[in-house]
Protein backbone atom coordinates (compact mmCIF):
# COMPACT_ATOMS: atom_id res chain seq x y z
CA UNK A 1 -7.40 146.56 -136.17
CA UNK A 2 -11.05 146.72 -136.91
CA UNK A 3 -12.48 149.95 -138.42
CA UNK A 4 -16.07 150.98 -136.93
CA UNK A 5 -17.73 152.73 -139.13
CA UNK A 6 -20.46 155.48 -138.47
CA UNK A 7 -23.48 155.71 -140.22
CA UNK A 8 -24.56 159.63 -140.52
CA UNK A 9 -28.28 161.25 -140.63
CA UNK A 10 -27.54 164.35 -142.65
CA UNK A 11 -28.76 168.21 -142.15
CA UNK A 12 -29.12 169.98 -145.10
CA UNK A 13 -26.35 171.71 -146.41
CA UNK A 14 -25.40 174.66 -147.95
CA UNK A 15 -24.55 174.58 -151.48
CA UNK A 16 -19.77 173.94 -151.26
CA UNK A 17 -20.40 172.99 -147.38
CA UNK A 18 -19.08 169.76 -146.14
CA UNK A 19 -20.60 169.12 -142.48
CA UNK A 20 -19.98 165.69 -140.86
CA UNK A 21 -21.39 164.47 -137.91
CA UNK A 22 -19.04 162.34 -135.64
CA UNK A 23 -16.58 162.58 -132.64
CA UNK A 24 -14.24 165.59 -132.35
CA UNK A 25 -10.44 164.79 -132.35
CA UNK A 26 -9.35 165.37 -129.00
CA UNK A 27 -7.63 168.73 -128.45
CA UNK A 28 -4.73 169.38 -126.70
CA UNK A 29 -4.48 171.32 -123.61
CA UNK A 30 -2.08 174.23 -125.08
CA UNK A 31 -4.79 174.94 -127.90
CA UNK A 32 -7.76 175.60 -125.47
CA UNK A 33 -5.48 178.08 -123.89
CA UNK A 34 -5.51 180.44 -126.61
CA UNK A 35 -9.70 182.30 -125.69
CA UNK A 36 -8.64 185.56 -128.19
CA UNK A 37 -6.47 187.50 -129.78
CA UNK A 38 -5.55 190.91 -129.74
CA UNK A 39 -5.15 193.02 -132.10
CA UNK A 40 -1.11 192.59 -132.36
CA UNK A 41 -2.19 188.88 -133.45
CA UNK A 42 -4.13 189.66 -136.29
CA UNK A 43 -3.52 188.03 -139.31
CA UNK A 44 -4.63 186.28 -142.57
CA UNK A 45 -5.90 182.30 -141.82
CA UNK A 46 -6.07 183.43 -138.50
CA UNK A 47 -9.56 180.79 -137.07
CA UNK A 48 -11.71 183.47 -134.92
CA UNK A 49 -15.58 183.41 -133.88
CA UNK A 50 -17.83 185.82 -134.79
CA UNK A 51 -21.80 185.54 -133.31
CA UNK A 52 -21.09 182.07 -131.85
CA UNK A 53 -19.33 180.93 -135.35
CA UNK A 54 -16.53 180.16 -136.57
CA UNK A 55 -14.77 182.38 -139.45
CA UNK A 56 -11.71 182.45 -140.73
CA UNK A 57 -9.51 186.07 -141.30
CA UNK A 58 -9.00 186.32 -145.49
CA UNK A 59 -7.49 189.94 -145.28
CA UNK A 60 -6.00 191.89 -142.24
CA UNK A 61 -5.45 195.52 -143.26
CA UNK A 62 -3.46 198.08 -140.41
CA UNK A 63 -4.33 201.65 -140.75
CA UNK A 64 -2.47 204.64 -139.11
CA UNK A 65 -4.38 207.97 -139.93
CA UNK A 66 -2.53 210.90 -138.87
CA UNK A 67 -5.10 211.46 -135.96
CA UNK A 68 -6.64 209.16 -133.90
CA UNK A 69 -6.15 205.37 -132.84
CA UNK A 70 -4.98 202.67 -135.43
CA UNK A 71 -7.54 200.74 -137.14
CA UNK A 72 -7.29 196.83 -138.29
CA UNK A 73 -9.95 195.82 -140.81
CA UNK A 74 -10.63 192.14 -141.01
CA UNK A 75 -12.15 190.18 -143.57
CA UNK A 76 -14.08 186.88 -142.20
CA UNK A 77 -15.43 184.34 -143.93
CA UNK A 78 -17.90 182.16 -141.85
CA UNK A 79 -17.18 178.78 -142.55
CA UNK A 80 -20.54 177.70 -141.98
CA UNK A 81 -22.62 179.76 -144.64
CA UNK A 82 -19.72 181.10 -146.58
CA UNK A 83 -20.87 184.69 -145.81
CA UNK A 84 -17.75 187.34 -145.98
CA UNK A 85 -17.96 190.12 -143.41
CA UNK A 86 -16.04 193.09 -142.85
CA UNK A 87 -14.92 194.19 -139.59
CA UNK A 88 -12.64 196.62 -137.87
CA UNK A 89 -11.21 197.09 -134.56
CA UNK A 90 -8.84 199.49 -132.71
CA UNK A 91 -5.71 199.07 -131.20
CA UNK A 92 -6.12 197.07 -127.86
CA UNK A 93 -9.53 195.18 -129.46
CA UNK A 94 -9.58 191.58 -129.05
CA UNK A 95 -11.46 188.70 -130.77
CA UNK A 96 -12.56 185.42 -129.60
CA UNK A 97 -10.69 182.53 -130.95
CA UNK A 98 -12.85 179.59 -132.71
CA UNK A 99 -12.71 176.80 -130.95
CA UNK A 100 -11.50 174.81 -133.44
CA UNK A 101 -9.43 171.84 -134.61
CA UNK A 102 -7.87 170.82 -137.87
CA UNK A 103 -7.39 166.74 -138.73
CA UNK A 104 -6.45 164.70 -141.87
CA UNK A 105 -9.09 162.42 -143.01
CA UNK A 106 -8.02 159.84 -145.91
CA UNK A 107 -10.63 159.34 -148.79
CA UNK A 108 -11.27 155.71 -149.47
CA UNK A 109 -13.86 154.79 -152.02
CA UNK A 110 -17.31 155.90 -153.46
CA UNK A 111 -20.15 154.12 -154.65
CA UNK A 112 -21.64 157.01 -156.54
CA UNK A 113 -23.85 157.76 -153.25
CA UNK A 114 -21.76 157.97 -150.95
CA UNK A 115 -18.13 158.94 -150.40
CA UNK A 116 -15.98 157.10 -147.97
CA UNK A 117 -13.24 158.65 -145.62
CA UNK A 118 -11.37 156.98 -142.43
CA UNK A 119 -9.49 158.80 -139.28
CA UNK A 120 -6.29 157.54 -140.45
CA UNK A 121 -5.51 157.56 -136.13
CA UNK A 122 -8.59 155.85 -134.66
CA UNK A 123 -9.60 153.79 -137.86
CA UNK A 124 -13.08 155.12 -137.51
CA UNK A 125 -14.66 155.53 -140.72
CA UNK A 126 -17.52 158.13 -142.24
CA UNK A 127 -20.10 158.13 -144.99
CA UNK A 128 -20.17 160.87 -147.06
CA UNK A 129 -23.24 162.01 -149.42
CA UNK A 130 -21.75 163.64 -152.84
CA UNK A 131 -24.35 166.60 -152.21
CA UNK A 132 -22.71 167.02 -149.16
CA UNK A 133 -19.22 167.41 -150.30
CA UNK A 134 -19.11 170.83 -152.50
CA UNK A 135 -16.75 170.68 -155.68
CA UNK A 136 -14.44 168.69 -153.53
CA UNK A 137 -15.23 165.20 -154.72
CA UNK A 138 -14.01 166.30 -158.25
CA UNK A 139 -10.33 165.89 -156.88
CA UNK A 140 -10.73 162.73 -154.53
CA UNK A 141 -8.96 159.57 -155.48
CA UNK A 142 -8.01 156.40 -153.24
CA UNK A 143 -5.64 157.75 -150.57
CA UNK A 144 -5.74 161.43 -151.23
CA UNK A 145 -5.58 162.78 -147.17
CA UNK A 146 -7.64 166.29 -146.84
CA UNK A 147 -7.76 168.41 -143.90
CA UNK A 148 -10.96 168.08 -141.58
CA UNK A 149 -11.94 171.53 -139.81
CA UNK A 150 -13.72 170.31 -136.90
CA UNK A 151 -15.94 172.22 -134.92
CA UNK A 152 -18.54 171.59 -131.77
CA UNK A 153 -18.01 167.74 -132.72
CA UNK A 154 -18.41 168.47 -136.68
CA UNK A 155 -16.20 168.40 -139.73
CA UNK A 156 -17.38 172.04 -141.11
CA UNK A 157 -14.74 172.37 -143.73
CA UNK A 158 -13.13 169.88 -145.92
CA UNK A 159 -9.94 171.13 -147.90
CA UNK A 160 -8.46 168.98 -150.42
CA UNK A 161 -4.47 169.33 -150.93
CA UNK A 162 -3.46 172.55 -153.11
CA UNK A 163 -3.17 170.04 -156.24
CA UNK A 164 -3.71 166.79 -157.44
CA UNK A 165 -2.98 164.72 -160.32
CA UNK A 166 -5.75 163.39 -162.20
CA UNK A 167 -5.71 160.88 -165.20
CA UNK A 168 -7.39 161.71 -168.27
CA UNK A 169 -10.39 159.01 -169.31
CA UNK A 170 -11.94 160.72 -171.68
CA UNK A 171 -11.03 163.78 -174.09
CA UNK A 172 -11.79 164.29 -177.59
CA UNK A 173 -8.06 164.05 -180.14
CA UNK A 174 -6.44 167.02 -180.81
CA UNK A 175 -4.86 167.82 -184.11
CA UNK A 176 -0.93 165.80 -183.79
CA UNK A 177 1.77 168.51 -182.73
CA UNK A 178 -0.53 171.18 -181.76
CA UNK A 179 0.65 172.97 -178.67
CA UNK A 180 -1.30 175.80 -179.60
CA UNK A 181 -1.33 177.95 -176.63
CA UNK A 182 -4.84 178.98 -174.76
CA UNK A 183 -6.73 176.41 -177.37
CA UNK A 184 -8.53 174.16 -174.41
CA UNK A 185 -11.12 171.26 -174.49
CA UNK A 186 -12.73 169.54 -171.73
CA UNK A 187 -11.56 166.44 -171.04
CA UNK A 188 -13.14 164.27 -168.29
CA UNK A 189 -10.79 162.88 -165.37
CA UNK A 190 -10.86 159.44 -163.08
CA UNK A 191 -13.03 161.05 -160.82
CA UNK A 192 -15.56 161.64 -162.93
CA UNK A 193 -14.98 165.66 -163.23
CA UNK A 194 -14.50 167.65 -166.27
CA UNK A 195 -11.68 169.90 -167.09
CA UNK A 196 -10.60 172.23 -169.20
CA UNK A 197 -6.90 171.21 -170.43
CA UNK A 198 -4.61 172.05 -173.76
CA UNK A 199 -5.46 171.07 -176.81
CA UNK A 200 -2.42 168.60 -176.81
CA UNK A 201 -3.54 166.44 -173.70
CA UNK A 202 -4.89 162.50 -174.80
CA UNK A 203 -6.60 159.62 -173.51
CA UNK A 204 -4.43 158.52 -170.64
CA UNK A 205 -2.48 161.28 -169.69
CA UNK A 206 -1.78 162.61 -166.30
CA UNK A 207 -3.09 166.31 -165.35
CA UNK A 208 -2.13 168.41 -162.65
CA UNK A 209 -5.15 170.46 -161.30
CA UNK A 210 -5.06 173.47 -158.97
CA UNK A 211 -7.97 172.72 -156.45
CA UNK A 212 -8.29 176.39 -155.07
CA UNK A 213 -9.25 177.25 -158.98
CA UNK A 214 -10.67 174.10 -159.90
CA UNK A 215 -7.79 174.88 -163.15
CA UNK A 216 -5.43 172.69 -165.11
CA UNK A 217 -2.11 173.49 -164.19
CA UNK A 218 0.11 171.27 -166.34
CA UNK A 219 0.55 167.66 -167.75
CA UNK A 220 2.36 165.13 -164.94
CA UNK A 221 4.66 162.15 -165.48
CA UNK A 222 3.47 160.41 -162.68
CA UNK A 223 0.91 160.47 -159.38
């Protein structure tokens, strides 16, 4: 099948924001049912809006005082500007769900402009600008599928899978047989990112990275 690709005019973007312009995945009827939640519902991940925007719940603390109504106290974080809010509601408060929908996209190729990605369903593929794509391109390699947050026809959020395995291209030696523990170096990965990784790790080596933390996790024996 023929991929079409779609050539994006890009907004500017705040600073670890990924926004892509393009047609929304279709949504099924079930998840437009859901309008809000009440309180019972609350819960960490949980998508809401807040304002007309989409958040997404970090914390949900429940309160009992020994007088009075219950209190839940959320904490959103918009996932348009980043901004965290704190908010709380009482027993019986609802909250409008974002209407959103989560999709993989698969990373193809970069030509140090722009970053390549396809609907792995419809084929249709999107241009990327690095600027646009936050720390994220640090752990993107041929194939690697993230999860697209769309939202009013726009990818707002672009998550990159929990960890990734990275080979090493350039580190300086470390002294033979030293395992030393907590003696790093920064060694720079396929992708073109640096890390920090053990004083042990060579030329050529594999690295598992934690993408939350943007950490080396350990040394891999294979991708």
């Amino acid at each position: 099948m023929t991929a079409s690709l779609r050539v994006l005019v890009w907004p500017s973007v705040p600073p670890g924001r990924f926004v892509l312009r393009g047609a929304r995945p279709s949504v099924s009827a079930e998840s437009r049912m859901v309008e809000s939640y009440n309180t019972s519902q609350f819960k960490k991940g949980l998508k809401v809006q807040l304002d007309g925007q989409p958040g997404i719940v970090l914390e949900s603390e429940f309160r009992k005082p020994g007088k009075g109504q219950a209190v839940y106290t959320l904490r959103i974080k918009n996932l348009l500007t980043g901004n965290v809010l704190v908010k709380s509601y009482r027993n019986g408060d609802k909250i409008d769900a974002a209407d959103v929908h989560d999709t993989d996209l698969q990373y193809l190729y970069n030509d140090s402009t722009l970053w390549h990605f396809m609907d792995p369903d419809t084929f249709e593929q999107y241009e990327v600008p690095k600027e646009a794509l936050g720390d994220a391109w640090k752990y993107l390699i041929d194939g690697t599928k993230v999860d697209a947050t769309f939202w009013n026809g726009q990818v707002i959020v672009i998550t990159p899978p929990a960890h990734v395995v990275l080979e090493v291209t350039f580190c300086e030696p470390g002294a033979r047989g030293n395992t030393s523990a907590g003696v790093t170096k920064p060694a720079t990965t396929e992708t073109g990112a640096e890390f920090k990784v053990p004083i042990f790790i060579d030329n050529g080596d594999l690295i598992k990275v934690d993408t939350r933390t943007g950490e080396y996790v350990e040394r891999a024996s294979s991708k």
